[in-house]
N, C-alpha and C. Protein backbone atom coordinates (compact mmCIF):
# COMPACT_ATOMS: atom_id res chain seq x y z
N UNK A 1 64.39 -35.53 37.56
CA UNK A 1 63.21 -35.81 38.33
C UNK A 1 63.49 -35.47 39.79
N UNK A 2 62.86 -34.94 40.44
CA UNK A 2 62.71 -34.66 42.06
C UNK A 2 61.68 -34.92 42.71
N UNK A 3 62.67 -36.18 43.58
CA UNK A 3 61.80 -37.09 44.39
C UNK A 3 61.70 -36.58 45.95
N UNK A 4 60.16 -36.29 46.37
CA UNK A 4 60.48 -35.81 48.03
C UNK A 4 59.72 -36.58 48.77
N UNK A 5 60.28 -37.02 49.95
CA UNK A 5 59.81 -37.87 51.06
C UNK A 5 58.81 -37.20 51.43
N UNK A 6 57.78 -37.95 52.03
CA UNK A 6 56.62 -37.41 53.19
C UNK A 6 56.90 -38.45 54.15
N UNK A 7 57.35 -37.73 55.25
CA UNK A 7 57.72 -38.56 56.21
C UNK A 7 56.89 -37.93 57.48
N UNK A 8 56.45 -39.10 58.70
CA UNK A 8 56.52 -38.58 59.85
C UNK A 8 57.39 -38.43 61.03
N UNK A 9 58.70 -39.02 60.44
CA UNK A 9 59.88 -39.19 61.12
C UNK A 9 59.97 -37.62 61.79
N UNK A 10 60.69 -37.84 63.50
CA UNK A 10 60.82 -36.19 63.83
C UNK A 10 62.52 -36.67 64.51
N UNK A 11 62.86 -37.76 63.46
CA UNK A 11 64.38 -37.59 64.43
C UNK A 11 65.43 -37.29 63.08
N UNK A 12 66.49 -36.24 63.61
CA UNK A 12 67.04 -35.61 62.27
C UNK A 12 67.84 -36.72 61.41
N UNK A 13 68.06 -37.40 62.42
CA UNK A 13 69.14 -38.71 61.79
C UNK A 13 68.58 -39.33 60.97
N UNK A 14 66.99 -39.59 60.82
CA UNK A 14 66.39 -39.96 59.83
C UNK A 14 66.20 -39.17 58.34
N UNK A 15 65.72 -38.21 59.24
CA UNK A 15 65.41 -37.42 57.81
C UNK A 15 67.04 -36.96 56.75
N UNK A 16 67.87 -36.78 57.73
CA UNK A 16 69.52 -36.53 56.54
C UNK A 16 69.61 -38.24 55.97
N UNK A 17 69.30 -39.22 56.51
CA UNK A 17 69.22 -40.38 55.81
C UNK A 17 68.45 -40.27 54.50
N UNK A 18 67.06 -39.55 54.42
CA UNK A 18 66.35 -39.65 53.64
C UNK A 18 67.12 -38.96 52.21
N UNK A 19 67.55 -37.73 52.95
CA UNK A 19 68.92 -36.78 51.67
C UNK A 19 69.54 -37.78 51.22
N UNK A 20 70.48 -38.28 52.39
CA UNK A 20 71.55 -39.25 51.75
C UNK A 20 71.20 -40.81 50.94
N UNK A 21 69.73 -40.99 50.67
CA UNK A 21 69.42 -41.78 50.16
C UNK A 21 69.05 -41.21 48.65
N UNK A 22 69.01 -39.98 48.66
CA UNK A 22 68.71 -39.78 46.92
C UNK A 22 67.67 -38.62 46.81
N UNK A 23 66.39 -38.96 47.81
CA UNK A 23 65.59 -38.01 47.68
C UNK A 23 66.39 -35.93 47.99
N UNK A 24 65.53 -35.59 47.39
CA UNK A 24 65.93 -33.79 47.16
C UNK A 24 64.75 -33.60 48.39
N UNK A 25 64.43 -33.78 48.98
CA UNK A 25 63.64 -33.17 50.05
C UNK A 25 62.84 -33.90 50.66
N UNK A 26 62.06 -33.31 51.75
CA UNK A 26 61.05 -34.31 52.53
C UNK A 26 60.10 -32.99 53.13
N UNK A 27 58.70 -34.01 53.09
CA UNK A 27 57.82 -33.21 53.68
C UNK A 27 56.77 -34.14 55.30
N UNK A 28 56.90 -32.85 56.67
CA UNK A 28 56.12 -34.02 57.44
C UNK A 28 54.91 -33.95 57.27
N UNK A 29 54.73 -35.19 58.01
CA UNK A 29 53.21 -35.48 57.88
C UNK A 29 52.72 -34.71 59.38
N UNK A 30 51.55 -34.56 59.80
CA UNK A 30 50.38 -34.53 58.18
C UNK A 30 50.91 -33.29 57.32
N UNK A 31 50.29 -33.58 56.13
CA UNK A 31 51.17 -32.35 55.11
C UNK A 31 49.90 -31.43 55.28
N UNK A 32 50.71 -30.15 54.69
CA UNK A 32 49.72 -29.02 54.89
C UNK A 32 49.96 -28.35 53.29
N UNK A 33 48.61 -28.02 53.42
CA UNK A 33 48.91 -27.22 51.70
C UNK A 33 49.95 -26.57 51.69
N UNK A 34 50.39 -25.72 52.70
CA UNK A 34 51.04 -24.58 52.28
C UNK A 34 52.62 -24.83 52.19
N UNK A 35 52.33 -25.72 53.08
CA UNK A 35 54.43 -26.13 53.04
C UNK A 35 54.32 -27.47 51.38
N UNK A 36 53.80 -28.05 51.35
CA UNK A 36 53.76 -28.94 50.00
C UNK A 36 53.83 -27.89 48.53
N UNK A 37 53.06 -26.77 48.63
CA UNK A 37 53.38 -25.63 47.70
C UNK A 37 54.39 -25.32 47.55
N UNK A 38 54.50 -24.75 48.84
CA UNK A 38 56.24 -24.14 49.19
C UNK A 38 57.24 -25.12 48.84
N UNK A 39 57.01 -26.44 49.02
CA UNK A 39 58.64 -27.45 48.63
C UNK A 39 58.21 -27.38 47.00
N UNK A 40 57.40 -27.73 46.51
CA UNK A 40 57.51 -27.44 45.01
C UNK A 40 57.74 -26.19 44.35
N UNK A 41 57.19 -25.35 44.96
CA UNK A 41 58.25 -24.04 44.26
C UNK A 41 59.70 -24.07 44.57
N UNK A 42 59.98 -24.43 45.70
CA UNK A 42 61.52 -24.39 45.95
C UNK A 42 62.00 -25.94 44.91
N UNK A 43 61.26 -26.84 45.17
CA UNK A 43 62.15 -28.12 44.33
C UNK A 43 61.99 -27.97 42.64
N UNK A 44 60.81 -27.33 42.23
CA UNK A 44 60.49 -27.08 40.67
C UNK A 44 61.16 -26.01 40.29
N UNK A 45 61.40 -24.96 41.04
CA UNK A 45 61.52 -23.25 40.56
C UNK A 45 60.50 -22.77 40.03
N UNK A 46 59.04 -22.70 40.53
CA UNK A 46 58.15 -22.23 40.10
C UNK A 46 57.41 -21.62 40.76
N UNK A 47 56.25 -20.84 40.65
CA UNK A 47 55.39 -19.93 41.17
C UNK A 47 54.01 -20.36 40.81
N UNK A 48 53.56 -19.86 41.99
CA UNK A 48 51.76 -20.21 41.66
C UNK A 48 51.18 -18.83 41.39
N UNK A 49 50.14 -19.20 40.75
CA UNK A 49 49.14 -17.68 40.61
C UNK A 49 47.77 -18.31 41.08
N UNK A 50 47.75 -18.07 42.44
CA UNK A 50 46.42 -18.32 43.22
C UNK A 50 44.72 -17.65 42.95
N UNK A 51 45.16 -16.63 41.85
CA UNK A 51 44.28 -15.84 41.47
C UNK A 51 43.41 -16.10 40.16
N UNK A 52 43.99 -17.53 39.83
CA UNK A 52 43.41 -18.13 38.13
C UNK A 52 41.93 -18.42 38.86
N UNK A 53 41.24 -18.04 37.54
CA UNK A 53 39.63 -18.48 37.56
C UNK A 53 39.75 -19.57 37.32
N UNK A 54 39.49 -20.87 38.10
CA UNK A 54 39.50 -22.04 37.31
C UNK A 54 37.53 -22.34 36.82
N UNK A 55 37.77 -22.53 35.70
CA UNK A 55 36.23 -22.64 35.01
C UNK A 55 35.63 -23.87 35.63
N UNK A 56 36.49 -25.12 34.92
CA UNK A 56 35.90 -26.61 34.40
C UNK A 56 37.15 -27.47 35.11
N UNK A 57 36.30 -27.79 36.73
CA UNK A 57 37.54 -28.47 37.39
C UNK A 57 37.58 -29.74 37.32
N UNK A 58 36.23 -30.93 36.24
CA UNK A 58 36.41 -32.02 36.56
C UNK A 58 37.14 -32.66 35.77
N UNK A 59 38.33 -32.24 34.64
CA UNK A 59 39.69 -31.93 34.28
C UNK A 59 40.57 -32.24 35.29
N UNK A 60 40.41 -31.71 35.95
CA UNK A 60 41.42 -31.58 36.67
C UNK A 60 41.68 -32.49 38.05
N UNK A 61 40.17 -32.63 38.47
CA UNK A 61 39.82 -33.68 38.98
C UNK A 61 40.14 -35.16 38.65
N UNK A 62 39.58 -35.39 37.64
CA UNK A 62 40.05 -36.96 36.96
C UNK A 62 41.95 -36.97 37.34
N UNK A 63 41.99 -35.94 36.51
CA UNK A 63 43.50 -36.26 36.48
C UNK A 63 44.49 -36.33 38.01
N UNK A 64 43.94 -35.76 39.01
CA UNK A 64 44.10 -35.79 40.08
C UNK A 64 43.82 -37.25 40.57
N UNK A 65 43.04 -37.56 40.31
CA UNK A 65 42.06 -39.29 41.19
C UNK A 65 43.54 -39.93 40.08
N UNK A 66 43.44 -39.65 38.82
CA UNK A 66 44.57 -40.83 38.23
C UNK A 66 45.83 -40.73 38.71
N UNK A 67 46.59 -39.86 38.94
CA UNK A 67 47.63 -39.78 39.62
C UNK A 67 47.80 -40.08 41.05
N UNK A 68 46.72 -39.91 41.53
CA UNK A 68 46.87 -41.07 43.20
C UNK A 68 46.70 -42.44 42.96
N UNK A 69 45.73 -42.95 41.95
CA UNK A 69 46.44 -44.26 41.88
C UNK A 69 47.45 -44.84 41.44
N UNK A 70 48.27 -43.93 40.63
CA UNK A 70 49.49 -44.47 40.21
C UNK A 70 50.68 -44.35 41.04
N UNK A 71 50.37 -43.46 42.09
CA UNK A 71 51.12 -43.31 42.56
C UNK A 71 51.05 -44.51 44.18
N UNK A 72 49.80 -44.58 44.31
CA UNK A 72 49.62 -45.92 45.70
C UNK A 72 50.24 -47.18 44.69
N UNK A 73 50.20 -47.24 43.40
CA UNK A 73 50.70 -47.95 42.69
C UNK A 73 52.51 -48.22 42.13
N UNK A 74 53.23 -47.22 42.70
CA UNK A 74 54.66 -46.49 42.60
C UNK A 74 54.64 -46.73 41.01
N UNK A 75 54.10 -46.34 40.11
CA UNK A 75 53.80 -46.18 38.86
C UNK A 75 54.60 -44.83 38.64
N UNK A 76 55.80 -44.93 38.41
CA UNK A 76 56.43 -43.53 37.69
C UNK A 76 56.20 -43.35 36.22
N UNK A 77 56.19 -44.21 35.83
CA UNK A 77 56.45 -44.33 34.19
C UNK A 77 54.49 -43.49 34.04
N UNK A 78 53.78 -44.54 34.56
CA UNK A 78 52.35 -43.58 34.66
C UNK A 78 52.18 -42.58 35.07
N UNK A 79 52.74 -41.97 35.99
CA UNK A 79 52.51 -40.37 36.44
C UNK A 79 53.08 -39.87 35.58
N UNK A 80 53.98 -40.12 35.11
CA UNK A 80 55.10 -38.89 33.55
C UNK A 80 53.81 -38.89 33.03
N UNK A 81 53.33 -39.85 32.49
CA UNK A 81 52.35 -39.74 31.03
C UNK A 81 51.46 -39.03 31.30
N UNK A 82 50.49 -38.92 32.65
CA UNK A 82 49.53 -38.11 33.33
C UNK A 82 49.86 -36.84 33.54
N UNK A 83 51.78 -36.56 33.55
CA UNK A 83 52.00 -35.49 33.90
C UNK A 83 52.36 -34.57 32.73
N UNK A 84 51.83 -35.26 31.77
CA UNK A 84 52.47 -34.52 30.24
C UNK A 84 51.10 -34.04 29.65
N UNK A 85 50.04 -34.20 30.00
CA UNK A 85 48.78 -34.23 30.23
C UNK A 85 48.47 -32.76 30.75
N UNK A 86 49.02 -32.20 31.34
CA UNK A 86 48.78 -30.79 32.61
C UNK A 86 49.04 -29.76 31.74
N UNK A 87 47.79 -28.90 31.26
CA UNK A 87 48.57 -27.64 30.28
C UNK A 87 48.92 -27.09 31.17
N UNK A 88 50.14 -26.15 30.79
CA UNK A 88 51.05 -25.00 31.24
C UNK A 88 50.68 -23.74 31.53
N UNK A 89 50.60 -23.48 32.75
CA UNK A 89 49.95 -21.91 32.62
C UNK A 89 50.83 -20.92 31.30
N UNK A 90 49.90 -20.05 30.65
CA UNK A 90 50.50 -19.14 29.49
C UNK A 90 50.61 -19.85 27.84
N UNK A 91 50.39 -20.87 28.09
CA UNK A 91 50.41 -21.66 26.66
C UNK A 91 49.53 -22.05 26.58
């Protein structure tokens, strides 16, 4: 599992604390799409294809609204289950 901080901390001593506490990365606030992409391709090893037609987004939606509450909730065990839920691009 790879856990990453969102921090607004801007002092470095904090943020290598945040490493040396366990987390694999950190992102500042406010977050921006493009660097939150970017740490998940670098922390997942994966790639986006920005070019998918998405048809039928309120799929995707729900599942989005459920995973922010589990997560204001620190519900890990609930986000796995939500996250097993997400078809795979190609399958």
């Amino acid at each position: 599992m790879v856990v990453v901080a969102a921090t607004a901390s801007v002092f470095d001593h904090q943020r290598l604390g945040l490493l040396d506490e366990g987390f694999d990365a950190f992102l500042d606030k406010p977050l921006r799409e493009a660097r939150v992409f970017e740490c998940l391709a670098t922390q997942l090893g994966v790639t986006f294809d920005y070019n998918v037609e998405l048809v039928d987004m309120e799929p995707a939606e729900a599942l989005a609204n459920r995973m922010g509450q589990l997560s204001r909730k620190f519900d890990l065990r609930g986000l796995w289950r939500v996250l097993k839920q997400v078809p795979v691009a190609g399958d």
